[in-house]
Every structure is written in C-alpha cells, then in structure tokens.
N, C-alpha and C. Protein backbone atom coordinates (compact mmCIF):
# COMPACT_ATOMS: atom_id res chain seq x y z
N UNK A 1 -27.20 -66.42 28.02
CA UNK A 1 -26.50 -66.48 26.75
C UNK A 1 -26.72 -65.14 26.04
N UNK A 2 -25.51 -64.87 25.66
CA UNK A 2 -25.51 -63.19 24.89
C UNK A 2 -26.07 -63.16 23.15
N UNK A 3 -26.08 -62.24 22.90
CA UNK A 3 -26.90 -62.79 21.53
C UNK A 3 -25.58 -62.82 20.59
N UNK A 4 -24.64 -62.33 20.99
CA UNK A 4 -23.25 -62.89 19.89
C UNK A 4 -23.14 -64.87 20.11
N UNK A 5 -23.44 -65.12 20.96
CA UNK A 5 -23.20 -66.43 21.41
C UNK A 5 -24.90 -67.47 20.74
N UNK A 6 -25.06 -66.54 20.66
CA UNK A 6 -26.42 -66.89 19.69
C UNK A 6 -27.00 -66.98 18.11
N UNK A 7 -25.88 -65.53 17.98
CA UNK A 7 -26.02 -65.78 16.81
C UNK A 7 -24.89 -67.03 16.05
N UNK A 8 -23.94 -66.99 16.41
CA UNK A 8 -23.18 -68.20 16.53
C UNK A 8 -23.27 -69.40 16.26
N UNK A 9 -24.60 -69.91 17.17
CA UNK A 9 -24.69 -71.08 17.57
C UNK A 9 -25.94 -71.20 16.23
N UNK A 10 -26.71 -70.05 15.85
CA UNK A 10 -27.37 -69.90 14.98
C UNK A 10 -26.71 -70.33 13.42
N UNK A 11 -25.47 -69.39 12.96
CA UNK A 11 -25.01 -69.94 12.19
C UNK A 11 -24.49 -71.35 11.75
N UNK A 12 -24.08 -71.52 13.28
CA UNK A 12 -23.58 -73.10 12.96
C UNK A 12 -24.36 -74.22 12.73
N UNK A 13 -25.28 -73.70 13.62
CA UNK A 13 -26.73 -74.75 12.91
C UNK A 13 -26.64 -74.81 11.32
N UNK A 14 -26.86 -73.32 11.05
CA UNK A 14 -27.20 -73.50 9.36
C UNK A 14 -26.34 -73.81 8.41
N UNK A 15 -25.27 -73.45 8.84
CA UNK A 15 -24.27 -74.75 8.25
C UNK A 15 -23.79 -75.94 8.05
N UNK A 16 -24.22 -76.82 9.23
CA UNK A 16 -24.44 -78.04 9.66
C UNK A 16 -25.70 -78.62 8.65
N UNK A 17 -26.94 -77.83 9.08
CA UNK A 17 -27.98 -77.87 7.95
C UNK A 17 -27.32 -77.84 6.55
N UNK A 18 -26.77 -76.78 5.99
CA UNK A 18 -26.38 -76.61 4.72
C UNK A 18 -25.23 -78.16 4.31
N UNK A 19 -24.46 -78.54 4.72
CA UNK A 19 -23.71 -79.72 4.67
C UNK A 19 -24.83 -80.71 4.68
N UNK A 20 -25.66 -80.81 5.47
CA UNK A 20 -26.72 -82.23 5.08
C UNK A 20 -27.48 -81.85 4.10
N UNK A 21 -27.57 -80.86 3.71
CA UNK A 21 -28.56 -80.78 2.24
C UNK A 21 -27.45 -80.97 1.42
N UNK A 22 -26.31 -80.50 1.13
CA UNK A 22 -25.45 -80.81 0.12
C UNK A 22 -25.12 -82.26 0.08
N UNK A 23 -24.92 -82.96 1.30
CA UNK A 23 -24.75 -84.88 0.94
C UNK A 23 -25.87 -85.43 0.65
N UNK A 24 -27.00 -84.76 0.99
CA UNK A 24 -28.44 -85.50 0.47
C UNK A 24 -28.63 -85.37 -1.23
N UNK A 25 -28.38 -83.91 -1.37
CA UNK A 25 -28.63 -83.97 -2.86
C UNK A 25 -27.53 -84.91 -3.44
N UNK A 26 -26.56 -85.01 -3.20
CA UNK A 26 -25.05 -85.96 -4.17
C UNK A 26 -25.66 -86.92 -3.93
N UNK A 27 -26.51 -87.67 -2.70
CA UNK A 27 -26.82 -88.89 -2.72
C UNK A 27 -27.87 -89.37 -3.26
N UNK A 28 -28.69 -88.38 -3.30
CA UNK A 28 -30.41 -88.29 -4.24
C UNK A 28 -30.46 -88.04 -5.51
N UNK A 29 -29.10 -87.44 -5.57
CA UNK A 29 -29.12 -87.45 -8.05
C UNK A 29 -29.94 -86.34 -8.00
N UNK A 30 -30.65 -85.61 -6.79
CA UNK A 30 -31.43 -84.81 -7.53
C UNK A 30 -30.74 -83.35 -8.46
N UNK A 31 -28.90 -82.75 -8.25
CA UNK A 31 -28.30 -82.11 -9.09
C UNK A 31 -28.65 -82.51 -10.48
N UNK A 32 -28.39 -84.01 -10.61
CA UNK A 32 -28.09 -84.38 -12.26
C UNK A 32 -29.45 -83.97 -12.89
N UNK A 33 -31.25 -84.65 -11.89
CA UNK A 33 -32.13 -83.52 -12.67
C UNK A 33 -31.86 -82.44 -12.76
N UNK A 34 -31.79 -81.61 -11.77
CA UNK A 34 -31.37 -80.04 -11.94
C UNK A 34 -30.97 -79.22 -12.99
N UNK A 35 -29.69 -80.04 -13.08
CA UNK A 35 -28.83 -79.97 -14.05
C UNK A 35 -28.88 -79.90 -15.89
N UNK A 36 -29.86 -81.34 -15.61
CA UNK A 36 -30.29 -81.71 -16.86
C UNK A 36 -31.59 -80.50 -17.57
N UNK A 37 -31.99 -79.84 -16.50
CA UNK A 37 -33.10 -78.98 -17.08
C UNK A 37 -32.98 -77.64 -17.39
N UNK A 38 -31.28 -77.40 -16.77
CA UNK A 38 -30.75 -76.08 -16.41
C UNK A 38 -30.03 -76.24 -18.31
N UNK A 39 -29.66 -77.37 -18.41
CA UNK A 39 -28.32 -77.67 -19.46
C UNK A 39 -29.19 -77.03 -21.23
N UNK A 40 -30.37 -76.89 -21.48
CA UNK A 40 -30.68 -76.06 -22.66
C UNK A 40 -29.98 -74.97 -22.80
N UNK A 41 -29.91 -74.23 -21.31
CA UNK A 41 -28.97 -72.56 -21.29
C UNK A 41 -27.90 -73.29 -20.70
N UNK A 42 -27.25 -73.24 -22.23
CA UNK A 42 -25.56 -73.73 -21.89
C UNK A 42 -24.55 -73.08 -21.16
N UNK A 43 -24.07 -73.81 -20.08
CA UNK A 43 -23.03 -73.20 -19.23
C UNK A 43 -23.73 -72.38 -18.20
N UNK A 44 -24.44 -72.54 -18.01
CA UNK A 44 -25.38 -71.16 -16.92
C UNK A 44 -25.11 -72.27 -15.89
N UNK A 45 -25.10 -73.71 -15.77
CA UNK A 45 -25.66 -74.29 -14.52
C UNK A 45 -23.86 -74.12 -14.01
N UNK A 46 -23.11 -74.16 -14.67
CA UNK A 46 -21.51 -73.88 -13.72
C UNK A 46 -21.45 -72.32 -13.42
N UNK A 47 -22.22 -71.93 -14.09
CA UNK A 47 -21.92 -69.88 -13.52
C UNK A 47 -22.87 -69.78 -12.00
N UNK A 48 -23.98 -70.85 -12.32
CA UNK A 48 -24.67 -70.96 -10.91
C UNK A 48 -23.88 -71.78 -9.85
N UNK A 49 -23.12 -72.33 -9.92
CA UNK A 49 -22.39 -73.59 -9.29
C UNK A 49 -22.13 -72.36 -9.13
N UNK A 50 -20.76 -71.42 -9.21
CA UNK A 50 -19.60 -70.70 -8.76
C UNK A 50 -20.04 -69.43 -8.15
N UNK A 51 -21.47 -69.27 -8.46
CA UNK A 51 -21.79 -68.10 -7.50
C UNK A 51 -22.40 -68.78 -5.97
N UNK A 52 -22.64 -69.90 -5.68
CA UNK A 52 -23.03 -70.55 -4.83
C UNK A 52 -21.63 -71.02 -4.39
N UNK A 53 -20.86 -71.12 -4.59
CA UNK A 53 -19.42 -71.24 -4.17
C UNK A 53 -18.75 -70.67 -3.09
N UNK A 54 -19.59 -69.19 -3.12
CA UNK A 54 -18.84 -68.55 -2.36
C UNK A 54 -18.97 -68.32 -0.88
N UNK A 55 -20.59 -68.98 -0.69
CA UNK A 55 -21.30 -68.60 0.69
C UNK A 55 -21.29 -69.87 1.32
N UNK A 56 -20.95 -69.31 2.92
CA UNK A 56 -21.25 -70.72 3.58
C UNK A 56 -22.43 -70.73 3.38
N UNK A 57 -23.76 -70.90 3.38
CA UNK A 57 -24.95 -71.62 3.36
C UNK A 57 -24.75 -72.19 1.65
N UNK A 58 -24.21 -71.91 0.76
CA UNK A 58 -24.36 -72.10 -0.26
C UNK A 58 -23.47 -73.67 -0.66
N UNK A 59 -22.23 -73.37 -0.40
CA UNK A 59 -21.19 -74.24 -0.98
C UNK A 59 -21.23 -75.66 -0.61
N UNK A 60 -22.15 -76.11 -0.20
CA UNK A 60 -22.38 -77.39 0.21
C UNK A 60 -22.65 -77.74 -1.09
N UNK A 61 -24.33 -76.81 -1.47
CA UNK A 61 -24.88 -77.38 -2.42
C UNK A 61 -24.44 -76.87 -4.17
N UNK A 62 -22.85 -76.12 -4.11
CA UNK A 62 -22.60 -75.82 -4.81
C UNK A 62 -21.27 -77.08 -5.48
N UNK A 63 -20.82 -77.52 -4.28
CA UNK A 63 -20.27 -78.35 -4.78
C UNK A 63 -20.91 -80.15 -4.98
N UNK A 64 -22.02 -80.11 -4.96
CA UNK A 64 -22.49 -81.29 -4.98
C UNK A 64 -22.21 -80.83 -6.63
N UNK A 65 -23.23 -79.40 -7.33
CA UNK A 65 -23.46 -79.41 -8.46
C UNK A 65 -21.89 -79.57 -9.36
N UNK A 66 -20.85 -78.96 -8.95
CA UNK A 66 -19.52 -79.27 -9.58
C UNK A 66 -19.38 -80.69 -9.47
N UNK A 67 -19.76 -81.59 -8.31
CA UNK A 67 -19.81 -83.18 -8.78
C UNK A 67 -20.12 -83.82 -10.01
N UNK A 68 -21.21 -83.18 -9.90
CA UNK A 68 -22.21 -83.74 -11.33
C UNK A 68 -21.64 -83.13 -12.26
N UNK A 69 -21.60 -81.84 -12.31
CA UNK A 69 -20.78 -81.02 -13.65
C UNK A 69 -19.56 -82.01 -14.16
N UNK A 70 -19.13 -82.02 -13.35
CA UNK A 70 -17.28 -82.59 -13.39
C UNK A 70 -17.44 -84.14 -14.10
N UNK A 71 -18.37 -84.61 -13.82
CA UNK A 71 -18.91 -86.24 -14.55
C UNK A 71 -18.74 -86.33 -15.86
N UNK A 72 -19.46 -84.70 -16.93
CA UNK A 72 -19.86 -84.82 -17.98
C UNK A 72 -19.02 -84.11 -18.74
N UNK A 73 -18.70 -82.92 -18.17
CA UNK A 73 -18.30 -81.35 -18.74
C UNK A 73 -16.77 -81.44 -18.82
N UNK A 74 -16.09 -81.01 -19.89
CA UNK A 74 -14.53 -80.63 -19.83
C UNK A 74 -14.41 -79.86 -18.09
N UNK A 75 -13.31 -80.34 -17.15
CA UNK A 75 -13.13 -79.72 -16.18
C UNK A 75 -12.17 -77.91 -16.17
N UNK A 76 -11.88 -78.04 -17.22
CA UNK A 76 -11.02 -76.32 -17.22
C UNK A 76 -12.41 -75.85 -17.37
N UNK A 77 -13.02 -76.16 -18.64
CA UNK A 77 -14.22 -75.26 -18.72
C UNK A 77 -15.17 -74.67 -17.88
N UNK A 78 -15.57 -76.38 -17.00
CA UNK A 78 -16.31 -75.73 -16.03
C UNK A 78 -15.93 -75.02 -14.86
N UNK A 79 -14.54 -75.43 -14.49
CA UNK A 79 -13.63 -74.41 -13.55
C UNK A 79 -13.72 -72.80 -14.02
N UNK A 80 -13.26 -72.91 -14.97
CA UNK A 80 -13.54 -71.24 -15.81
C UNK A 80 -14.69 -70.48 -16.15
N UNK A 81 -15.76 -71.03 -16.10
CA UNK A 81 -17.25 -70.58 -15.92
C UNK A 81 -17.85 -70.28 -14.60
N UNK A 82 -17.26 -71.77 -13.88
CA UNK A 82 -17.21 -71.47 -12.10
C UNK A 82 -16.91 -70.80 -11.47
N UNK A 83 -15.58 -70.32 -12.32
CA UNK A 83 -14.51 -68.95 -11.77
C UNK A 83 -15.45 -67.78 -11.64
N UNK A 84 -15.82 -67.70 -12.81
CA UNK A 84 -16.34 -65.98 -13.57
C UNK A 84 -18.14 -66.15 -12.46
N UNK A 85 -18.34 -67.17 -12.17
CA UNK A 85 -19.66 -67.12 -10.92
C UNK A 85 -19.45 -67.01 -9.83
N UNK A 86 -17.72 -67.27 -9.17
CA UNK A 86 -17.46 -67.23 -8.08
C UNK A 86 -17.16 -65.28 -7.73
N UNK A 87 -16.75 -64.80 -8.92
CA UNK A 87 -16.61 -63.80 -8.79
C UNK A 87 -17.79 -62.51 -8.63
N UNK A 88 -18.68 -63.02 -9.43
CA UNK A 88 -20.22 -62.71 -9.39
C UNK A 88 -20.03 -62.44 -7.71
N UNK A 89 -20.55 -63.99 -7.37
CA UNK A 89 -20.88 -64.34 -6.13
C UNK A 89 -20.38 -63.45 -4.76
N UNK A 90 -18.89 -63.58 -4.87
CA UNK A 90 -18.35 -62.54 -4.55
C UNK A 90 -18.32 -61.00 -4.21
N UNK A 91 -18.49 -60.44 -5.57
CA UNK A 91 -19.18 -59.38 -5.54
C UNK A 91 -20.49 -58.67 -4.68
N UNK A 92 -21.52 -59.82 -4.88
CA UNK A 92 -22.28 -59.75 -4.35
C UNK A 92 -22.62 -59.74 -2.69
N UNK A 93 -21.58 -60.25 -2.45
CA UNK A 93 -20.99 -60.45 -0.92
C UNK A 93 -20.86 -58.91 -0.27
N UNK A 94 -19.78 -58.24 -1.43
CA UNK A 94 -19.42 -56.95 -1.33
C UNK A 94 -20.02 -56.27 -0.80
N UNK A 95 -21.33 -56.44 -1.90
CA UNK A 95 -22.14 -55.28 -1.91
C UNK A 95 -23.36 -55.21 -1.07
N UNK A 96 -23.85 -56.64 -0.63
CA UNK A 96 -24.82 -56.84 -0.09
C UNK A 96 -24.50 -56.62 0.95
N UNK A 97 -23.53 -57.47 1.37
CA UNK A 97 -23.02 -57.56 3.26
C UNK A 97 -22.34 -56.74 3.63
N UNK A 98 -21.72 -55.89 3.05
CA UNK A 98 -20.55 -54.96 3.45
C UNK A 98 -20.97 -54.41 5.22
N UNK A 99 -22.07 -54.32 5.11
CA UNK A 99 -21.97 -53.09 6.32
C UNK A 99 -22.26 -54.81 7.72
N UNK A 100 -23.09 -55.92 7.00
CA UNK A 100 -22.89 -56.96 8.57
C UNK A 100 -20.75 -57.62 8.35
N UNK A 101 -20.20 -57.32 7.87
CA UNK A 101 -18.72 -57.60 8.09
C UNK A 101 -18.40 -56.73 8.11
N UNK A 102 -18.64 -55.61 8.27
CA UNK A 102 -18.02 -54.66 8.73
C UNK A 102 -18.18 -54.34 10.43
N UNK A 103 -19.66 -54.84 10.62
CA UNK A 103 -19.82 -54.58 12.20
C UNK A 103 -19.30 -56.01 12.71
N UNK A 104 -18.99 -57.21 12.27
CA UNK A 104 -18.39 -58.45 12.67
C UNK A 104 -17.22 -57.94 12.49
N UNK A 105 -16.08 -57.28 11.44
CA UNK A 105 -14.80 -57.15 11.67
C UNK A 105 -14.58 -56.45 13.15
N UNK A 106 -15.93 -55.28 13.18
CA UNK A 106 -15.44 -54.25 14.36
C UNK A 106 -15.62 -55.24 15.94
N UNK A 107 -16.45 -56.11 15.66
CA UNK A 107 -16.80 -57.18 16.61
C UNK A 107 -15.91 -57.57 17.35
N UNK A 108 -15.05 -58.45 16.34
CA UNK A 108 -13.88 -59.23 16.11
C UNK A 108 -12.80 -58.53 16.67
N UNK A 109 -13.24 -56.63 16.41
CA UNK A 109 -11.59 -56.61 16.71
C UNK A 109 -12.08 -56.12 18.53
N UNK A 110 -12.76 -56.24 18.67
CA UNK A 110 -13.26 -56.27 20.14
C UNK A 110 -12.14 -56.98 21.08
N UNK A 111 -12.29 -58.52 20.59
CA UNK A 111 -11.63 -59.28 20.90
C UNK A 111 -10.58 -59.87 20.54
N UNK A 112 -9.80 -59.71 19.36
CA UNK A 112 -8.99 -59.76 18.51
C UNK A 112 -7.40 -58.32 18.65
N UNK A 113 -6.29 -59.11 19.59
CA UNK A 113 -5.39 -57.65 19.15
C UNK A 113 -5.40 -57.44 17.89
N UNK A 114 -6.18 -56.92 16.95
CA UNK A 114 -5.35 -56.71 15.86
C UNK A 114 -4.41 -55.57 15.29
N UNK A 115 -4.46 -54.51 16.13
CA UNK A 115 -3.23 -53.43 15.85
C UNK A 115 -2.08 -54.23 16.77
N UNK A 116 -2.03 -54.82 17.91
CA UNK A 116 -1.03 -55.79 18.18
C UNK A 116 -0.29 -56.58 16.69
N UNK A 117 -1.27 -57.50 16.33
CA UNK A 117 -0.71 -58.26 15.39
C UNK A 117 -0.54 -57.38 14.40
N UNK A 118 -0.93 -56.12 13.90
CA UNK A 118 -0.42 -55.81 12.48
C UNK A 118 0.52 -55.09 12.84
N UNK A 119 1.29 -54.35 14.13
CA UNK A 119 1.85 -53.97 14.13
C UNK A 119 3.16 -55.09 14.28
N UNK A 120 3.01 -56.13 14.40
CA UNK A 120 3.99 -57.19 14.86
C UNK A 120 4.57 -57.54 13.51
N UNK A 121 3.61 -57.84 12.81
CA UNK A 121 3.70 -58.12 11.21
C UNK A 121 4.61 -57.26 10.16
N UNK A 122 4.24 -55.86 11.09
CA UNK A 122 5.03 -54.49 10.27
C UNK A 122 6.25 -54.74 10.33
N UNK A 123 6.33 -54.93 11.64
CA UNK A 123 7.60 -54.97 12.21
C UNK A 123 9.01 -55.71 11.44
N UNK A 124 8.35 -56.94 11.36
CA UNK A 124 9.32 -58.02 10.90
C UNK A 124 9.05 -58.15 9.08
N UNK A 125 8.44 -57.06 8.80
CA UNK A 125 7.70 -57.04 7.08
C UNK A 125 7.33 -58.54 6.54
N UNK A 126 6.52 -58.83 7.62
CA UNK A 126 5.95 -60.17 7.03
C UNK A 126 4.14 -59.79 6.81
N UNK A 127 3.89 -58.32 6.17
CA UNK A 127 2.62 -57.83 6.30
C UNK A 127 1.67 -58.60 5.52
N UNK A 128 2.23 -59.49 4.28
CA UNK A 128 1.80 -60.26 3.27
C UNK A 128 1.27 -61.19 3.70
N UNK A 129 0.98 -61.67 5.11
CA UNK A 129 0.66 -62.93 5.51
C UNK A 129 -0.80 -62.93 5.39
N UNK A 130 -1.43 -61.71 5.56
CA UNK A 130 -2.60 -61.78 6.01
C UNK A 130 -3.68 -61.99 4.75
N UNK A 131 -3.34 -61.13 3.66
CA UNK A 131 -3.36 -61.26 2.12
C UNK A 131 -3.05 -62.57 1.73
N UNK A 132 -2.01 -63.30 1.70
CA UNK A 132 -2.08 -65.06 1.84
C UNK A 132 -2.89 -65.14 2.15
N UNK A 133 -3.22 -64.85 3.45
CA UNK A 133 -3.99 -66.30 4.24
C UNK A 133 -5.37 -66.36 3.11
N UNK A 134 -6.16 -64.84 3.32
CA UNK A 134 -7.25 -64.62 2.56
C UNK A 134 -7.20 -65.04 1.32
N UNK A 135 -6.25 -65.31 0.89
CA UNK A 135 -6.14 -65.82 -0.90
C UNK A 135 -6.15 -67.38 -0.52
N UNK A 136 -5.79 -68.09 -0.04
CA UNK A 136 -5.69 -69.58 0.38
C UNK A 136 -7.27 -70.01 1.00
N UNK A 137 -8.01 -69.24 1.88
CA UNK A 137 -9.24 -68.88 1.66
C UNK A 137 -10.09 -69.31 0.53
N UNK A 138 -9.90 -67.94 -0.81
CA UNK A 138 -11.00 -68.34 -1.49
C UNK A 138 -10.42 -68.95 -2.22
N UNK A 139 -9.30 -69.58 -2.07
CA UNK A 139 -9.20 -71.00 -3.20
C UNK A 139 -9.38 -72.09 -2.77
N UNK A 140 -9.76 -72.46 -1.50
CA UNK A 140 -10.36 -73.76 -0.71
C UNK A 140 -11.78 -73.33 -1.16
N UNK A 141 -12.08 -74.52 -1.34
CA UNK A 141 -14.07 -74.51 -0.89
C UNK A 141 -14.50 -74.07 0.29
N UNK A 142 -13.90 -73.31 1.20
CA UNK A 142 -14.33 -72.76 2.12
C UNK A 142 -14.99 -71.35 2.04
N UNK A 143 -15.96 -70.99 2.36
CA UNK A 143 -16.63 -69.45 2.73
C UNK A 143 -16.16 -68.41 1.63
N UNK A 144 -16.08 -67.88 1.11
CA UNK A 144 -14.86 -66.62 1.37
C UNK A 144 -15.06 -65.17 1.86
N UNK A 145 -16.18 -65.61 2.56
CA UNK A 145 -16.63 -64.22 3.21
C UNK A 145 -14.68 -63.83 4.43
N UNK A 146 -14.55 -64.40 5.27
CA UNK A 146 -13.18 -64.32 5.98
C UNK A 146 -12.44 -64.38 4.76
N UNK A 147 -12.13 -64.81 3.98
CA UNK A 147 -10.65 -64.28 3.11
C UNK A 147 -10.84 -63.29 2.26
N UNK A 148 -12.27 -62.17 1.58
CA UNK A 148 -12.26 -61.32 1.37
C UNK A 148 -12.20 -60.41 2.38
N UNK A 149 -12.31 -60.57 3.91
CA UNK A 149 -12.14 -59.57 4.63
C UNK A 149 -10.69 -59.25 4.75
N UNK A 150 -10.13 -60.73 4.64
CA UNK A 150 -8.27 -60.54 4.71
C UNK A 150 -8.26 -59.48 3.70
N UNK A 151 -8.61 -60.11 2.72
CA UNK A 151 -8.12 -59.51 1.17
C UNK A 151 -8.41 -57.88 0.95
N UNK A 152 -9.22 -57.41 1.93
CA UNK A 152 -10.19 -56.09 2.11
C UNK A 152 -9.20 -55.23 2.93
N UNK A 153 -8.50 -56.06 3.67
CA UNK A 153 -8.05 -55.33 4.82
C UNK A 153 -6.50 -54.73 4.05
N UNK A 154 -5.95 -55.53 2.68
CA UNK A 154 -5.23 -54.95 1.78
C UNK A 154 -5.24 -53.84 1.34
N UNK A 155 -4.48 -53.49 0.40
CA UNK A 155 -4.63 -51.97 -0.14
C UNK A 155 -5.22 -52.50 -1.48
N UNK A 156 -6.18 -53.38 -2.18
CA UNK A 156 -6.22 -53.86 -3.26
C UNK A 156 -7.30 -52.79 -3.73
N UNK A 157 -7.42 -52.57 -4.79
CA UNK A 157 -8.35 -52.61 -5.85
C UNK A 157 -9.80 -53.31 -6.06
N UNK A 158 -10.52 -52.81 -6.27
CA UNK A 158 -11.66 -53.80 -7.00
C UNK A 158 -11.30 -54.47 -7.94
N UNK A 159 -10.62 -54.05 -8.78
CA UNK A 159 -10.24 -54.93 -9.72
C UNK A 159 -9.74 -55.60 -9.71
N UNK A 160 -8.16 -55.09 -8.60
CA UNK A 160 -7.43 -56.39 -8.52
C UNK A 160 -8.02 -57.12 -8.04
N UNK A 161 -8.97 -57.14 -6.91
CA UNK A 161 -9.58 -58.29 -6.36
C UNK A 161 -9.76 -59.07 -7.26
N UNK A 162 -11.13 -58.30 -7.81
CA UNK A 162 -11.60 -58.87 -9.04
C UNK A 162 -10.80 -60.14 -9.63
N UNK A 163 -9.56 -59.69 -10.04
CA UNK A 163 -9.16 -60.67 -10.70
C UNK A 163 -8.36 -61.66 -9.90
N UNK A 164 -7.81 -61.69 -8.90
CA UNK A 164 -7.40 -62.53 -7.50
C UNK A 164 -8.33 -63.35 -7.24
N UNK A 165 -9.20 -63.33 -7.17
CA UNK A 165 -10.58 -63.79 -6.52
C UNK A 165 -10.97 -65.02 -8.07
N UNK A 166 -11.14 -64.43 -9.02
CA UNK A 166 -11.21 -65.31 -10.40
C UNK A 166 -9.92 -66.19 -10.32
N UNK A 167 -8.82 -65.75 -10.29
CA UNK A 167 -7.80 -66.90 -10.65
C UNK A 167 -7.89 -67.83 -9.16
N UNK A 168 -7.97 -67.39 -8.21
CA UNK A 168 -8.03 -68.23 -7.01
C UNK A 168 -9.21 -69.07 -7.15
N UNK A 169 -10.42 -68.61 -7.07
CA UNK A 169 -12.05 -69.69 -7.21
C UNK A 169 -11.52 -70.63 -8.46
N UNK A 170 -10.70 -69.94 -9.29
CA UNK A 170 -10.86 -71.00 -11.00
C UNK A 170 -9.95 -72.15 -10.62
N UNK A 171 -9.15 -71.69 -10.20
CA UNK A 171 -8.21 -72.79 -9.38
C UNK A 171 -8.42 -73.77 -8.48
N UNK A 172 -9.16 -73.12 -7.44
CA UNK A 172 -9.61 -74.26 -6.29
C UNK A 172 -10.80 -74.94 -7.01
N UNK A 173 -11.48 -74.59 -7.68
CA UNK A 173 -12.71 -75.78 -8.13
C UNK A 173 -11.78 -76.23 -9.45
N UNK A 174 -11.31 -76.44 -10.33
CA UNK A 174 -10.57 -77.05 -10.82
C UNK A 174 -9.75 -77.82 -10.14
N UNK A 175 -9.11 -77.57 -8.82
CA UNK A 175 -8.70 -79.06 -7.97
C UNK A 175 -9.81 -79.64 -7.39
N UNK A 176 -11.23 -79.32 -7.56
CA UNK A 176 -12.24 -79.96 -7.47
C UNK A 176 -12.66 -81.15 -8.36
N UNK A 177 -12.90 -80.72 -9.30
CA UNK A 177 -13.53 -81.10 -11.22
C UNK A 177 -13.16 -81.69 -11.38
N UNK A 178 -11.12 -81.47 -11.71
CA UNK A 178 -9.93 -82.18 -12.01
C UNK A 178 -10.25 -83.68 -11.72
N UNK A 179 -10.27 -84.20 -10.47
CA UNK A 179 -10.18 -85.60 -10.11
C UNK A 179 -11.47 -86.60 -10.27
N UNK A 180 -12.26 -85.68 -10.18
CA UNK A 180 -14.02 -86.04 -10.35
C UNK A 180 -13.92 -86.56 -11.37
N UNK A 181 -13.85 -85.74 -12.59
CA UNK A 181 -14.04 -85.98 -13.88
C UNK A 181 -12.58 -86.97 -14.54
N UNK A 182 -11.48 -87.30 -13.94
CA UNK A 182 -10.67 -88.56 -14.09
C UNK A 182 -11.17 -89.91 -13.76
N UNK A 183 -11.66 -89.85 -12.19
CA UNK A 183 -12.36 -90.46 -11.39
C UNK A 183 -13.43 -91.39 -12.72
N UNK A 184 -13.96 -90.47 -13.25
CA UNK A 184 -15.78 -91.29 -13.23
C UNK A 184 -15.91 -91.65 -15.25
C-alpha cells in the first residue's frame, strides 16, 4: 500500500470518526451545555459554529452546534453570524493549508486530465462550470476545502471570494437553522 492510499484511508477514518462525534454530541445534549456557557459572550458560540463549518473534521460537530443554536436563536441571525465564521474559517484554510492543496491539487492533476477538461470547457464556453460546482460546494455542509480549490482555480479576488464564500456559507446554514428552528 502506497502512502497516497494511506493517507486516504487515514482521512476517511477521521471523518467517519468526526461524524460519530457529531451524532454523539446531538444525542448527549452535551452542545446545549456548551452552548449555555459559551452564551454570556453573545453570538460568539454561532461565529464558532461557522468557523467549524468549514472543515471536514470539523462540520460534524459544527452542525450539531447550529442544531441547538437553531432551537433558541432567530435563524437569519444565526445564519449571518455563521456566515461571517464560515468565512473566518475559510480564510484560515487559505492560509494555513495553502501549500498541502496545493501539492494535493498537483497530486490530483497527476491523475486527473485537467488541461483535457479545461480545455474542453473552453471550447464550448461552458468555463463557469467549475466555479459553480465550487460555489454549490461551500453552500452544502460539505468540506469546502474542494470548492475553494474550484473557486481558486478562478480568476477571483480575495475579496470576491471573500464575499462568495459569506453569501454561500450564510445561505447553506440558513437552509440548515431555517427548518430546525420551525421544527422545534
């Protein structure tokens, strides 16, 4: 076994892990303590929710805490606090990981045509797809380490990110919150 096939099997463990800590805590109440001790510094526990949003090891246990949030809290609000942590979070992705997704993009394109496909894309000017996809990305509760790489592989801005990345996270956890907080 090669150590790409390792590290792999490594991650997926810890994600698998990370998903059973996130249904244990929703099922143990232990967020709502959390929560309850975090809640003196108002609004900090949804800016922590949304920076935990963004990482697979994280978003398990980030959306248990938008469970509980979503119970008590106006849901725009906490979507919009969530937002402005997802973007944090984000950031931090940037800056921290840049150079391990950068040697996974170069990985990837090992095995990956991707001057095939972008040149295919050129072709027929459907270049926007890839920018989708990455925006549909970080507005699922999924990762967004892969849809900032889409989003990277754009001609964007920091800023624009910046603000792509906020209206997309504020959005997808607000179709989170939204039903929770009808729900309960």
């Amino acid at each position: 076994m090669n150590t790409n096939q390792k590290k792999l099997i490594f991650k997926t463990a810890i994600f698998i892990l990370s998903l059973s800590l996130g249904w244990w805590l929703i099922k143990s109440g232990y967020p709502e303590d959390m929560i309850n001790a975090i809640l003196p510094l108002k609004f900090t526990a949804e800016i922590i929710a949304g920076i935990f949003y963004t990482s697979f090891l994280t978003s398990p246990i980030s959306l248990a805490m938008l469970v509980v949030l979503a119970r008590e809290n106006n849901p725009v609000l906490t979507a919009l606090l969530a937002g402005f942590g997802a973007v944090l979070g984000d950031f931090l992705i940037v800056k921290f990981f840049r150079q391990n997704i950068v040697s996974e993009l170069n990985l990837c394109s090992q095995y990956l045509p991707f001057q095939r496909i972008n040149s295919f894309l050129k072709k027929f000017r459907i270049s926007f797809i890839i920018p989708f996809a990455g925006a549909i990305i970080i507005a699922s509760p999924f990762p967004d380490e892969i849809g900032l790489m889409m989003l990277g592989i754009s001609k964007l801005s920091y800023r624009e990110i910046a603000v792509l990345t906020y209206m997309l996270n504020t959005a997808g956890i607000l179709l989170i919150v939204a039903p929770v907080n009808l729900l309960s």
